[in-house]
C-alpha atoms as a PDB file:
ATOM      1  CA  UNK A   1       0.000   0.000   0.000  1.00  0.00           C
ATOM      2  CA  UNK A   2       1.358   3.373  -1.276  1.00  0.00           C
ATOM      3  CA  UNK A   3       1.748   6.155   1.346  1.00  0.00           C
ATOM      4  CA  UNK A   4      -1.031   8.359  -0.735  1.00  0.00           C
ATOM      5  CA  UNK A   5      -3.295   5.394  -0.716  1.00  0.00           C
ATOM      6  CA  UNK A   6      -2.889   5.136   3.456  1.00  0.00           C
ATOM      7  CA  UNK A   7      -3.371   8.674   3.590  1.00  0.00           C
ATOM      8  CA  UNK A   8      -6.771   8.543   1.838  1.00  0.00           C
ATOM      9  CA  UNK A   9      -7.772   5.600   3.711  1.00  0.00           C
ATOM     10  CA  UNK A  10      -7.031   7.194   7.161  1.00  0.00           C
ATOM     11  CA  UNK A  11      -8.724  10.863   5.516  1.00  0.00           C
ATOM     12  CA  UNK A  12     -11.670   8.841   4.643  1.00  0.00           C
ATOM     13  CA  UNK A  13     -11.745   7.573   8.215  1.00  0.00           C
ATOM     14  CA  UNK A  14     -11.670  11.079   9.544  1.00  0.00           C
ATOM     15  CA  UNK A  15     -14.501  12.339   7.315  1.00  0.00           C
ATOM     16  CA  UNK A  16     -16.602   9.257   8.424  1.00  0.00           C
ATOM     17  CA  UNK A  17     -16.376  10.183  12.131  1.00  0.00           C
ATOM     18  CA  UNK A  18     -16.796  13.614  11.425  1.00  0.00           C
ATOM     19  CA  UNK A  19     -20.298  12.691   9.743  1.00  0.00           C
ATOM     20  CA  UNK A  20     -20.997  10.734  12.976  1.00  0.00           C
ATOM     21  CA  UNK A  21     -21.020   7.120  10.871  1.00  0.00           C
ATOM     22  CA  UNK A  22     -18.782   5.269  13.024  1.00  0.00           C
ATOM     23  CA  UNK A  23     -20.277   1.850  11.958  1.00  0.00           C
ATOM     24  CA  UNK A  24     -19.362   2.976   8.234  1.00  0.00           C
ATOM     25  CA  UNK A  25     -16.063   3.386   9.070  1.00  0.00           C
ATOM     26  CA  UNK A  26     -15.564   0.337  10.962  1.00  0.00           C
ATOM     27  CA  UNK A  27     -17.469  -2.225   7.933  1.00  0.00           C
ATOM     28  CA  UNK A  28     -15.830   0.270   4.943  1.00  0.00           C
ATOM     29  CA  UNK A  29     -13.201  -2.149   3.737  1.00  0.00           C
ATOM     30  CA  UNK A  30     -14.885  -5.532   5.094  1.00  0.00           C
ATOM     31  CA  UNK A  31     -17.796  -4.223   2.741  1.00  0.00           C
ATOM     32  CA  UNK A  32     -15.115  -2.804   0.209  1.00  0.00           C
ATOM     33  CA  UNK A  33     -13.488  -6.214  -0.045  1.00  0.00           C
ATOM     34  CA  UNK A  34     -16.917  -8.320  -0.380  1.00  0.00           C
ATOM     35  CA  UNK A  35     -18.505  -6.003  -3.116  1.00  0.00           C
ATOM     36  CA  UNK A  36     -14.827  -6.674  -5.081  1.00  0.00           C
ATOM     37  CA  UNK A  37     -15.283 -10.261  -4.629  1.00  0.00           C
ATOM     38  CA  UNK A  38     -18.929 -10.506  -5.503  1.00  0.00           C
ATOM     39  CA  UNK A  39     -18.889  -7.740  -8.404  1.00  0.00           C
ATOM     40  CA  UNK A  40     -21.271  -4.857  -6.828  1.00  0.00           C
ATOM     41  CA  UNK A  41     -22.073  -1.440  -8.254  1.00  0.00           C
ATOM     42  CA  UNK A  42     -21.102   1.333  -6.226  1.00  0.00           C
ATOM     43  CA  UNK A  43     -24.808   2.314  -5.266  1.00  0.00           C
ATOM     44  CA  UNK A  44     -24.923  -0.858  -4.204  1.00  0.00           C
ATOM     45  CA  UNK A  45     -21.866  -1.036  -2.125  1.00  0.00           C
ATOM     46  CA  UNK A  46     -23.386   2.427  -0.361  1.00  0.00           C
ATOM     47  CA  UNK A  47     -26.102   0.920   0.099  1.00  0.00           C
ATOM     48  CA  UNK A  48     -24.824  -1.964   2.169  1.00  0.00           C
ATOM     49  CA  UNK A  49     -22.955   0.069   4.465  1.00  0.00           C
ATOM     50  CA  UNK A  50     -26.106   2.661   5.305  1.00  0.00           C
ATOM     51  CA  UNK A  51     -27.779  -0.348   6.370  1.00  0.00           C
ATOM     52  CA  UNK A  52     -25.329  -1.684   8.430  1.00  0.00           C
ATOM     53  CA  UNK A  53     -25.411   1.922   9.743  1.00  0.00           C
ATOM     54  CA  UNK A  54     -29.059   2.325  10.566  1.00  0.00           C
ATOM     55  CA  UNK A  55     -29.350  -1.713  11.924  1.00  0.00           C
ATOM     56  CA  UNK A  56     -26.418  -0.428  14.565  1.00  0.00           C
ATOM     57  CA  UNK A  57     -28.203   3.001  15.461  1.00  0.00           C
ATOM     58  CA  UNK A  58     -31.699   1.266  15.979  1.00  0.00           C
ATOM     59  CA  UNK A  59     -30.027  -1.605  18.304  1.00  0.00           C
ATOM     60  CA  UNK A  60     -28.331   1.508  20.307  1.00  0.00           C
ATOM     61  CA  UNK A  61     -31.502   3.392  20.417  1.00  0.00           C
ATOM     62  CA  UNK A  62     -33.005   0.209  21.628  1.00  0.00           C
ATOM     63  CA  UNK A  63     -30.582  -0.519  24.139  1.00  0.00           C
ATOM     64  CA  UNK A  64     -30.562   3.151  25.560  1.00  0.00           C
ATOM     65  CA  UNK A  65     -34.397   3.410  25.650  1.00  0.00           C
ATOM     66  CA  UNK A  66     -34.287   0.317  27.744  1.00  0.00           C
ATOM     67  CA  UNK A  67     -32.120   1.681  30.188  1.00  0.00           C
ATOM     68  CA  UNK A  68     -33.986   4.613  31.015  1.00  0.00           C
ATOM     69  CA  UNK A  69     -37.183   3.045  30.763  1.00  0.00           C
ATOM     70  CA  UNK A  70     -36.968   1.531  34.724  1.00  0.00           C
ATOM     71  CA  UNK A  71     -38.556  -1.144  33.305  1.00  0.00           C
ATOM     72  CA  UNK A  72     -37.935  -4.303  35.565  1.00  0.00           C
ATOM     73  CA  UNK A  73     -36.082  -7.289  33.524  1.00  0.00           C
ATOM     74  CA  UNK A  74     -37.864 -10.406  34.569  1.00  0.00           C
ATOM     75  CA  UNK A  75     -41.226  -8.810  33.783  1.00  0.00           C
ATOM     76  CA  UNK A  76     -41.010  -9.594  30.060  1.00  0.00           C
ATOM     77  CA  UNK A  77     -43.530 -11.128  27.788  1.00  0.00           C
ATOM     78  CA  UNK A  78     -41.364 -14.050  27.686  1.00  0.00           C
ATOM     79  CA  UNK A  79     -41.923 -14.774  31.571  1.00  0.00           C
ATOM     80  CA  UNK A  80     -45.770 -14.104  31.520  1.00  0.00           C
ATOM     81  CA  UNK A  81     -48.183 -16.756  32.136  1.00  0.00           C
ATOM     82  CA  UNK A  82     -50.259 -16.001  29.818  1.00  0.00           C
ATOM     83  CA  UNK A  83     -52.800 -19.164  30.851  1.00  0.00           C
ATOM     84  CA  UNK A  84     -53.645 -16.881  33.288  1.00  0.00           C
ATOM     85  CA  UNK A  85     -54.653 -14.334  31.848  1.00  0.00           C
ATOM     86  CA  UNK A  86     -58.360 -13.516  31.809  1.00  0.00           C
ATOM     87  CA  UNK A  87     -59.728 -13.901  28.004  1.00  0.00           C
ATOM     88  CA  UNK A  88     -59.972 -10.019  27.358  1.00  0.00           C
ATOM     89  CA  UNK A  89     -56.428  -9.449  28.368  1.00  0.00           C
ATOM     90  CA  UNK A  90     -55.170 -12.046  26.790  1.00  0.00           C
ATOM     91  CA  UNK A  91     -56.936 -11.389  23.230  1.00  0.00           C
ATOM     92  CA  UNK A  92     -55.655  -7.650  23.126  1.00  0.00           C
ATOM     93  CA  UNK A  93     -51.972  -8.347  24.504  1.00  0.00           C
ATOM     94  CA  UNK A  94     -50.898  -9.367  20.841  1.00  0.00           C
ATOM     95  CA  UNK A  95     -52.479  -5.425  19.562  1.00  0.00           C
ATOM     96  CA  UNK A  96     -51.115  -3.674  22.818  1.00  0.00           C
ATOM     97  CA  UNK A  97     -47.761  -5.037  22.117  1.00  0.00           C
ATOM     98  CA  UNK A  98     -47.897  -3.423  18.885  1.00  0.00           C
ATOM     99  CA  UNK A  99     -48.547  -0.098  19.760  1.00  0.00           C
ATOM    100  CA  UNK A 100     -51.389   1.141  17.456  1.00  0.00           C
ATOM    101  CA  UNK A 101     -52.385   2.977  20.276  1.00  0.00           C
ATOM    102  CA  UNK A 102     -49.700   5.131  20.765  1.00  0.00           C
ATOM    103  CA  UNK A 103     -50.196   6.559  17.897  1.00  0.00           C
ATOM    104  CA  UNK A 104     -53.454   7.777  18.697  1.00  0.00           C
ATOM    105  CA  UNK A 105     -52.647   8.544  22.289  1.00  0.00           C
ATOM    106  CA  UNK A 106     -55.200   5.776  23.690  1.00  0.00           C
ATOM    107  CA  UNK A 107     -54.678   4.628  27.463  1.00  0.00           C
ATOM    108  CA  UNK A 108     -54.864   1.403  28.908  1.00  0.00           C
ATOM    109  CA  UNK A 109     -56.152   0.663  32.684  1.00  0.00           C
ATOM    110  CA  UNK A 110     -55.342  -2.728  34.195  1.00  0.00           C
ATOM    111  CA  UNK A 111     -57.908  -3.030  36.653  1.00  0.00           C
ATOM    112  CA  UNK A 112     -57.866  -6.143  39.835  1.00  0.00           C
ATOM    113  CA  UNK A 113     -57.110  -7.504  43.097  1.00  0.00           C
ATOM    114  CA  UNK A 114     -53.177  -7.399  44.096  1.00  0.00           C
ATOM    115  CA  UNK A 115     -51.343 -10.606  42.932  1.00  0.00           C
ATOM    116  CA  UNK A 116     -52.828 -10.399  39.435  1.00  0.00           C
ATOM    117  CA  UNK A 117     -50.409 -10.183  37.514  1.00  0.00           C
ATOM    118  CA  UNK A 118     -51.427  -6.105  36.632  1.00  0.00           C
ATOM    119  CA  UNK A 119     -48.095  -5.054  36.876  1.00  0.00           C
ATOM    120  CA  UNK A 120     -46.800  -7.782  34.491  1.00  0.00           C
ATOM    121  CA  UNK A 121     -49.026  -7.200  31.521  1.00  0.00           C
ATOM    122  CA  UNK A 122     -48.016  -4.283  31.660  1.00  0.00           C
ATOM    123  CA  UNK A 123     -44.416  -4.295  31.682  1.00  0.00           C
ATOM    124  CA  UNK A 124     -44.425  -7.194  29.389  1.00  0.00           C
ATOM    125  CA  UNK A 125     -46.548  -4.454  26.613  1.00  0.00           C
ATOM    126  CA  UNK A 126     -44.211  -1.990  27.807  1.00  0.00           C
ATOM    127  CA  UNK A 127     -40.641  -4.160  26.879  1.00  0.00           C
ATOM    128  CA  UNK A 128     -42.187  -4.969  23.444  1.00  0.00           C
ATOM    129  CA  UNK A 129     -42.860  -1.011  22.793  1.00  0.00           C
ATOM    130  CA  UNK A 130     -39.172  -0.643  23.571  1.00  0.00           C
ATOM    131  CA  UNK A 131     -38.390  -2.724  21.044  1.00  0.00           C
ATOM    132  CA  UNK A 132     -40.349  -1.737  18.948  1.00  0.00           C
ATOM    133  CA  UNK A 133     -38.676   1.856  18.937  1.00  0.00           C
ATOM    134  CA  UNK A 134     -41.323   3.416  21.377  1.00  0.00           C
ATOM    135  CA  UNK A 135     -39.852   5.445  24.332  1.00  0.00           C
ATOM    136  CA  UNK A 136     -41.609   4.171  27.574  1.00  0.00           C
ATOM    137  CA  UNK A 137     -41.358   4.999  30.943  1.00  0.00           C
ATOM    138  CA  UNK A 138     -42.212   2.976  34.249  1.00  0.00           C
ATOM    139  CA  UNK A 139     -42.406   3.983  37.430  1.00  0.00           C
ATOM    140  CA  UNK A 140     -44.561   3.990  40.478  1.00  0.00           C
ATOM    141  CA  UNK A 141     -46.958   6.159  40.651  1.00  0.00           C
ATOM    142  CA  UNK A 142     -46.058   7.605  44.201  1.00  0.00           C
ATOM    143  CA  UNK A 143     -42.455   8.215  42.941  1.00  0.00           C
ATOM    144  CA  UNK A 144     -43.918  10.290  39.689  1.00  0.00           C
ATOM    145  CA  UNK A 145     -45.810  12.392  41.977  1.00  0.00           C
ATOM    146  CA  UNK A 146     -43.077  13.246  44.321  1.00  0.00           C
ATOM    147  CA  UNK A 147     -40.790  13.778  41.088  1.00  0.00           C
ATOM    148  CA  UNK A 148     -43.403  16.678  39.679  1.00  0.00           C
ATOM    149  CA  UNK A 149     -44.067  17.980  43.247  1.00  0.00           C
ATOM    150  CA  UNK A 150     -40.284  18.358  43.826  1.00  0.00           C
ATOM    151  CA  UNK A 151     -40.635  20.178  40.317  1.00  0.00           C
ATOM    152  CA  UNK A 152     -43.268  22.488  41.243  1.00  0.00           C
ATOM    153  CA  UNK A 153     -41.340  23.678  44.428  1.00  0.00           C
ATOM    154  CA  UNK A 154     -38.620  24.634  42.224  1.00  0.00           C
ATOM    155  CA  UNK A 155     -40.558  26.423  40.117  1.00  0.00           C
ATOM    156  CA  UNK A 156     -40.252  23.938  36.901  1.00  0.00           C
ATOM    157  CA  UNK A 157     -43.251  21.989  36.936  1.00  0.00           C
ATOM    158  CA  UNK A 158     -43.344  22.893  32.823  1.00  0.00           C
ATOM    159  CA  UNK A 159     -39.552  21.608  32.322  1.00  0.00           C
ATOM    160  CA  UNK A 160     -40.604  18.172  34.087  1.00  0.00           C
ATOM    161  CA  UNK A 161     -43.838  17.680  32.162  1.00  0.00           C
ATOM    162  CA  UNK A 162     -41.653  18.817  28.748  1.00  0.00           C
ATOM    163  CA  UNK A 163     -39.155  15.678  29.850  1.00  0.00           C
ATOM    164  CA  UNK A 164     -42.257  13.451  30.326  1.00  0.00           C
ATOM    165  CA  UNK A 165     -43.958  14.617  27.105  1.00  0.00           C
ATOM    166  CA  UNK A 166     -40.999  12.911  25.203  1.00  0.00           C
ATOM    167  CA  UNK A 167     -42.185   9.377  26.348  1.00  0.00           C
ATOM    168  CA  UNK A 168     -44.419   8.141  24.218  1.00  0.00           C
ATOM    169  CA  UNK A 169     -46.115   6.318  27.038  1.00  0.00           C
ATOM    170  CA  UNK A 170     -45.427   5.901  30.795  1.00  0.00           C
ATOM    171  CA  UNK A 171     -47.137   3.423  32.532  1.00  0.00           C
ATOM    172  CA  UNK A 172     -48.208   4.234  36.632  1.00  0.00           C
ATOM    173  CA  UNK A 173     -48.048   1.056  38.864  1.00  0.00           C
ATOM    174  CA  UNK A 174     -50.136   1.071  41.725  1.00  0.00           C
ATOM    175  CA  UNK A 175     -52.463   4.615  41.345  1.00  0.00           C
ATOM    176  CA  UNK A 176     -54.452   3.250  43.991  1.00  0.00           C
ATOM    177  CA  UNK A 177     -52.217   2.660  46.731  1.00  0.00           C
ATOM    178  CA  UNK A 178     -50.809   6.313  47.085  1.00  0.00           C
ATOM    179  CA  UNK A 179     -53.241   8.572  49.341  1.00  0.00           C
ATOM    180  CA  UNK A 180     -52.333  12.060  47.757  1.00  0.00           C
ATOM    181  CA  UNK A 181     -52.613  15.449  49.805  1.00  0.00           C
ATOM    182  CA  UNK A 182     -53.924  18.287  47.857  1.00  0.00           C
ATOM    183  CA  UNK A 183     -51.210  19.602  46.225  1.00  0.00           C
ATOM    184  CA  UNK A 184     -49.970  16.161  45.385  1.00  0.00           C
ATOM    185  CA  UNK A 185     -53.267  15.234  44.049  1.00  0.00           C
ATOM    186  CA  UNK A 186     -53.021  18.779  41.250  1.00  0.00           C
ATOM    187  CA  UNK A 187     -49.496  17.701  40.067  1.00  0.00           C
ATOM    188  CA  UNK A 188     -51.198  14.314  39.483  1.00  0.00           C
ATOM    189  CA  UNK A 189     -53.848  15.654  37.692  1.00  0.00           C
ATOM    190  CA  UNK A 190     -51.888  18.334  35.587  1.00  0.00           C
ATOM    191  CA  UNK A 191     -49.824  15.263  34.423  1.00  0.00           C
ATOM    192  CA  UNK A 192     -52.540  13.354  32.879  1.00  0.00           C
ATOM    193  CA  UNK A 193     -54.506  16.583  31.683  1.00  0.00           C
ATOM    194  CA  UNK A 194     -51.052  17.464  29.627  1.00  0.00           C
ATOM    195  CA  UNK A 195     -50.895  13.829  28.251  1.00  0.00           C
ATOM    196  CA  UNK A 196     -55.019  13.839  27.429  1.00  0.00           C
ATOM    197  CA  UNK A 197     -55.484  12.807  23.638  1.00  0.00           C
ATOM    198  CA  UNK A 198     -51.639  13.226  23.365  1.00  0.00           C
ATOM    199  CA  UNK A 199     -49.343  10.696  24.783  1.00  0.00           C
ATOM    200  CA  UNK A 200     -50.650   7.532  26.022  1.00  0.00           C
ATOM    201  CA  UNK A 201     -50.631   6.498  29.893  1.00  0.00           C
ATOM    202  CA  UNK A 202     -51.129   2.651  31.267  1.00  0.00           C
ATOM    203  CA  UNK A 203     -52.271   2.491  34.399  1.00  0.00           C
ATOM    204  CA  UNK A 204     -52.441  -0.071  37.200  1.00  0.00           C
ATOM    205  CA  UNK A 205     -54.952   0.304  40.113  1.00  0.00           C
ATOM    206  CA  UNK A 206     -56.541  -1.796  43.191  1.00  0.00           C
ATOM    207  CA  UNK A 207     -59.119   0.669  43.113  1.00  0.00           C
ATOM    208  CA  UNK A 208     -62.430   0.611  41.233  1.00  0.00           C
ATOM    209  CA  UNK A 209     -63.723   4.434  39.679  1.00  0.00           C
ATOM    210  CA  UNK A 210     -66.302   4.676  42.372  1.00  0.00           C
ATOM    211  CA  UNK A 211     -63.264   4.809  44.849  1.00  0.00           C
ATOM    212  CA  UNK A 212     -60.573   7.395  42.832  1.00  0.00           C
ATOM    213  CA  UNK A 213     -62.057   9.858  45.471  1.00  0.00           C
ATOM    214  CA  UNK A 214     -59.636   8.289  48.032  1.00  0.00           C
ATOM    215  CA  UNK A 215     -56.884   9.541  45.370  1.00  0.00           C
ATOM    216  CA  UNK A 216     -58.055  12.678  44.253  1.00  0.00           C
ATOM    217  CA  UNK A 217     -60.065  13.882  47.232  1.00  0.00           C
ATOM    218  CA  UNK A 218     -62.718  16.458  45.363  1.00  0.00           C
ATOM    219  CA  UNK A 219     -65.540  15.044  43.680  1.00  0.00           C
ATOM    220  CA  UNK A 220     -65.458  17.284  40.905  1.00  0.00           C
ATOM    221  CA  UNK A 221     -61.296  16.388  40.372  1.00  0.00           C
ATOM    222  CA  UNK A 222     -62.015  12.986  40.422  1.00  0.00           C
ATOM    223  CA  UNK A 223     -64.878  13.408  37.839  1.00  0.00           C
ATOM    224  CA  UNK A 224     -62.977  14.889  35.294  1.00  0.00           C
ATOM    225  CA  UNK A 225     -59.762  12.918  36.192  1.00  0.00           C
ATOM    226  CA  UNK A 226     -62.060   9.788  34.995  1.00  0.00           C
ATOM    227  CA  UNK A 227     -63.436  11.333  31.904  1.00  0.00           C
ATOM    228  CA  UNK A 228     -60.102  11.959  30.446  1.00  0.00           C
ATOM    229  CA  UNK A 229     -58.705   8.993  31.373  1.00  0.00           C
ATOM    230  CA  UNK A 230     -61.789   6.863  30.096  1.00  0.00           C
ATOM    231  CA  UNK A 231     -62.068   8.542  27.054  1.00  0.00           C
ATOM    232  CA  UNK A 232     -59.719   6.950  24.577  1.00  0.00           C
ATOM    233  CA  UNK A 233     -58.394   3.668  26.738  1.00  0.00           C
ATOM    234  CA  UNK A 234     -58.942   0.036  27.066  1.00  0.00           C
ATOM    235  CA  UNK A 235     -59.909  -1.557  29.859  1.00  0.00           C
ATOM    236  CA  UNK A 236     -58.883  -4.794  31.006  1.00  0.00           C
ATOM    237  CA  UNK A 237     -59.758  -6.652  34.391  1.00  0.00           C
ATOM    238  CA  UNK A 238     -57.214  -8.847  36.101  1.00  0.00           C
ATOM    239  CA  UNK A 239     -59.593 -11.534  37.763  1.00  0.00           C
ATOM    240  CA  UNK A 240     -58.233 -14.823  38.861  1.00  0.00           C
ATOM    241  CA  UNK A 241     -55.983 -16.149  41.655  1.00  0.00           C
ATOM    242  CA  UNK A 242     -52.797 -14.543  43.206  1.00  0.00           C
ATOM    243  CA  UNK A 243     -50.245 -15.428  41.162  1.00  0.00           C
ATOM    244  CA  UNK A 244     -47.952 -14.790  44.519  1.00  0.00           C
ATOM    245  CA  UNK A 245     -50.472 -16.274  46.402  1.00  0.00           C
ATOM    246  CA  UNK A 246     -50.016 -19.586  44.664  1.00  0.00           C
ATOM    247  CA  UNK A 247     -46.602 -19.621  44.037  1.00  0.00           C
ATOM    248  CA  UNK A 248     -46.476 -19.477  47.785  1.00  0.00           C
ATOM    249  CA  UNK A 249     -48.928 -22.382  48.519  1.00  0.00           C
ATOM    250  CA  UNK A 250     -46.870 -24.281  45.305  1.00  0.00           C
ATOM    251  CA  UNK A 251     -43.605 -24.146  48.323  1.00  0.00           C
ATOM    252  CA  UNK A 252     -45.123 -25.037  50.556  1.00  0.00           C
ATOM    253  CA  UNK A 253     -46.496 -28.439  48.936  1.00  0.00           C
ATOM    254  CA  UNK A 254     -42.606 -28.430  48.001  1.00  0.00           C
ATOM    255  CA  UNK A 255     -41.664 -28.300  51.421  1.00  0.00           C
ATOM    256  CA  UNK A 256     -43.955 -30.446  52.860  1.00  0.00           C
ATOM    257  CA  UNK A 257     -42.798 -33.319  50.693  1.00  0.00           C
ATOM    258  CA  UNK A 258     -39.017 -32.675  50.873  1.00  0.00           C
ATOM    259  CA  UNK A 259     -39.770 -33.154  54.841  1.00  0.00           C
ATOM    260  CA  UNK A 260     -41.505 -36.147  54.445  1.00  0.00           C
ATOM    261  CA  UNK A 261     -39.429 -39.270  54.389  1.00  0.00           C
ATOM    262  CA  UNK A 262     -39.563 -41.610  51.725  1.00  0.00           C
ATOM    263  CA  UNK A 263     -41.100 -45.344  52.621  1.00  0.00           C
ATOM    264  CA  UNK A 264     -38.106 -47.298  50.406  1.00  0.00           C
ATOM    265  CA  UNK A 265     -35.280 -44.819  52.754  1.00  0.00           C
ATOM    266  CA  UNK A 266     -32.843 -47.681  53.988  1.00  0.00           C
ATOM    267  CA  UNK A 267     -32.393 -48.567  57.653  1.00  0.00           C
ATOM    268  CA  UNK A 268     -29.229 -49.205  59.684  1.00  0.00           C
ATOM    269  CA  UNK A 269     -28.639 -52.008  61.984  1.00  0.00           C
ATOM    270  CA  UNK A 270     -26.735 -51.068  65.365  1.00  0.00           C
ATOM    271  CA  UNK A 271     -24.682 -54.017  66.725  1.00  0.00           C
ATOM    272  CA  UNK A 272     -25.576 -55.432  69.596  1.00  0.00           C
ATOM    273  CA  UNK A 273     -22.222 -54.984  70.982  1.00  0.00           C
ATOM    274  CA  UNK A 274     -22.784 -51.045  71.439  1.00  0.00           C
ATOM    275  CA  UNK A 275     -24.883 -49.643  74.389  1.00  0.00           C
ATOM    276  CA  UNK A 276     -26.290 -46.199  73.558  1.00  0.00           C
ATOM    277  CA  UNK A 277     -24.963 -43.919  76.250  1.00  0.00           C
ATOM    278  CA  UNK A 278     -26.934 -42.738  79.231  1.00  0.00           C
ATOM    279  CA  UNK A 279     -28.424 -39.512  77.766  1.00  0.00           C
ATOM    280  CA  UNK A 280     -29.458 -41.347  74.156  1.00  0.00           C
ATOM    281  CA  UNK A 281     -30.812 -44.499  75.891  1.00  0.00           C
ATOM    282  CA  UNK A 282     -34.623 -44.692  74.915  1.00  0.00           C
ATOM    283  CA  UNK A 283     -37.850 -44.021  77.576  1.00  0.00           C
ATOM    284  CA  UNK A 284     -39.965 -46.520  78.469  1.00  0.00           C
ATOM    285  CA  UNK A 285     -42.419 -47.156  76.558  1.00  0.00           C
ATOM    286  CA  UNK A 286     -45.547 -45.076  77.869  1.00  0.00           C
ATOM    287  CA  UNK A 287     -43.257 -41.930  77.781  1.00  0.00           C
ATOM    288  CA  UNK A 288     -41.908 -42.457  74.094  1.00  0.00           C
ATOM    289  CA  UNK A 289     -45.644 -42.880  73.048  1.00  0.00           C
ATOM    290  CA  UNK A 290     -46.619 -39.980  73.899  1.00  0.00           C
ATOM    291  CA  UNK A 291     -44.220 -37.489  73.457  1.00  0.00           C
ATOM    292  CA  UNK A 292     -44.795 -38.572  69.225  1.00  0.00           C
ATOM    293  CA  UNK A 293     -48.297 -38.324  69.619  1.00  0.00           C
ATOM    294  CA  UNK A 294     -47.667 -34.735  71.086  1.00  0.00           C
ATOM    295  CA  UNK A 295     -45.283 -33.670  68.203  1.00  0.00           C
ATOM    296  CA  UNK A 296     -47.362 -35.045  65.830  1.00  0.00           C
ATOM    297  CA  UNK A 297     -50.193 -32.766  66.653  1.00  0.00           C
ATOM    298  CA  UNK A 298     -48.162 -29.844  67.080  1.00  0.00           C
ATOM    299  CA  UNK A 299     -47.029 -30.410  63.536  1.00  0.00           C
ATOM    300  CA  UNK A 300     -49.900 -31.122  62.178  1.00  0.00           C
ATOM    301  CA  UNK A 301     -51.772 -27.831  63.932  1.00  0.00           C
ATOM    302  CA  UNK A 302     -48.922 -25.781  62.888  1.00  0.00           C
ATOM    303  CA  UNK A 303     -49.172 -27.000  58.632  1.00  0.00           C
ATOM    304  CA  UNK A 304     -53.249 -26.307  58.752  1.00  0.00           C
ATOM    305  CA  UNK A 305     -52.395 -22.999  59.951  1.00  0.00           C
ATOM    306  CA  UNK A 306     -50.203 -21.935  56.935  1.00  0.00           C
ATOM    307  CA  UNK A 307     -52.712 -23.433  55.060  1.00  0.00           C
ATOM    308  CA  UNK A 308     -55.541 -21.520  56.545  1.00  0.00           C
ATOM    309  CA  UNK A 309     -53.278 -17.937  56.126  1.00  0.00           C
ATOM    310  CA  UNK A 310     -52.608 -19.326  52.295  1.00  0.00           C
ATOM    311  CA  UNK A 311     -56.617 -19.832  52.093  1.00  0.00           C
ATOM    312  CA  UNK A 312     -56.961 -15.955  53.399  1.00  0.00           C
ATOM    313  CA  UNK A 313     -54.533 -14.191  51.049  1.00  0.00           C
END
């Protein structure tokens, strides 16, 4: 290679990062080398390297939007149960996943008991935006509110809801658990009048509409709060079983078997020559009898009673 030849190479580099197409620069003379062997036109070697280019930049975008999302990992569409899933939810989880309704700044509301799986669906919808380009953001509701009121003290309410406004949607987990004071309850509010028929929200909630008053306090708040939520969304109820609730009575069947020994377990024979010292010689009879029976029923009262809790969640 002449030293003219190295010199354009290593200009060409320059003007590649200078354009802000690292991957271009990187694939040039891999590319450079195949379209030589294979016989491309130019356009076509150009081509080839652009699309290497954009492929790179999407997977970064991708991998940055998921960063900042606070989306939690294991809550995936991948790690749903989707047997569980009442028939609603699980019909419209395909069409949620594709985000149609982002583009028309629709809402979705997750509606059900704790333990059913609210929080899931929703992250799992949430992951597959993400990857599908969207910009999503997750986070409890009680920390959003604390985030804008901490805004509005500082005089920069209008900066935070700006940042917010450049996620196409944010999902709030947990709405209903999160007793608001008054001015907590108008940031609230503000946020999801500034998002109405704009920017899409998915929210998660305990709490039917007949009790939002416990989150927004005045009737008339709560009213419209509803109305703009309600008016482009879809509603899905989470009905069913705790999925925690099971899992927990699912380890304790575990557990109750491990402890139980098995009927082929092999015995040992102890010589006759050895005398078990003083402390480890056995009780009489009467005495042995009875202490078993005793742990037996303590045992058995003590399994019933997980049981029972189990039975309560």
């Amino acid at each position: 290679m002449s030293a003219a030849t190295a010199r354009g190479e290593d200009s060409l580099a320059v003007l590649l990062r200078a354009l802000k197409l690292p991957t271009v620069a990187r694939h040039a003379d891999e590319v450079a080398a195949k379209a030589e062997r294979e016989g491309w036109s130019f356009l076509q070697y150009v081509r080839h390297l652009m699309a290497i280019e954009v492929e790179e930049r999407r997977r970064g975008r991708i991998a940055r939007n998921l960063r900042v999302s606070g989306l939690p990992k294991e809550k995936t569409l991948g790690t749903l149960d989707r047997k569980r899933l009442p028939a609603k939810a699980a019909k419209m989880l395909p069409t949620l996943c594709e985000g149609g309704f982002l583009e028309r700044g629709d809402n979705v509301l997750l509606f059900g008991l704790p333990g059913r799986g609210k929080t899931h669906v929703a992250c799992a919808v949430g992951h597959e935006l993400v990857r599908r380009g969207y910009r999503v953001l997750f986070t409890p509701t009680y920390a959003l509110v604390q985030r804008l009121l901490a805004a509005k003290r500082e005089l920069g309410l209008e900066k935070q809801l700006r940042i917010l406004d450049g996620f196409d949607a944010v999902i709030l987990d947990d709405i209903g658990y999160v007793q608001q004071s008054r001015d907590e309850m108008e940031v609230l509010f503000t946020f999801l009048a500034e998002r109405y028929e704009r920017r899409s929200v998915l929210i998660t909630s305990n709490l039917v509409f007949s009790e939002w008053d416990r989150i927004f306090k005045d009737p008339m708040t709560t009213a419209a709060a509803i109305d703009r939520i309600v008016h482009h969304a879809v509603i899905l109820e989470m009905t069913g079983s705790s999925v925690r609730a099971d899992a927990a009575e699912s380890a304790l069947k575990e557990t109750k078997n491990v402890q139980t020994p098995s009927a082929s377990a092999p015995t040992h024979k102890v010589s006759k020559n050895l005398k078990p010292a003083r402390s480890e010689r056995p009780r009489s009879k009467h005495k042995a009898v009875k202490a078993t029976t005793k742990k037996k029923t303590k045992t058995k009262t003590k399994i019933m009673s997980n049981e029972e809790q189990l039975g309560a969640m």
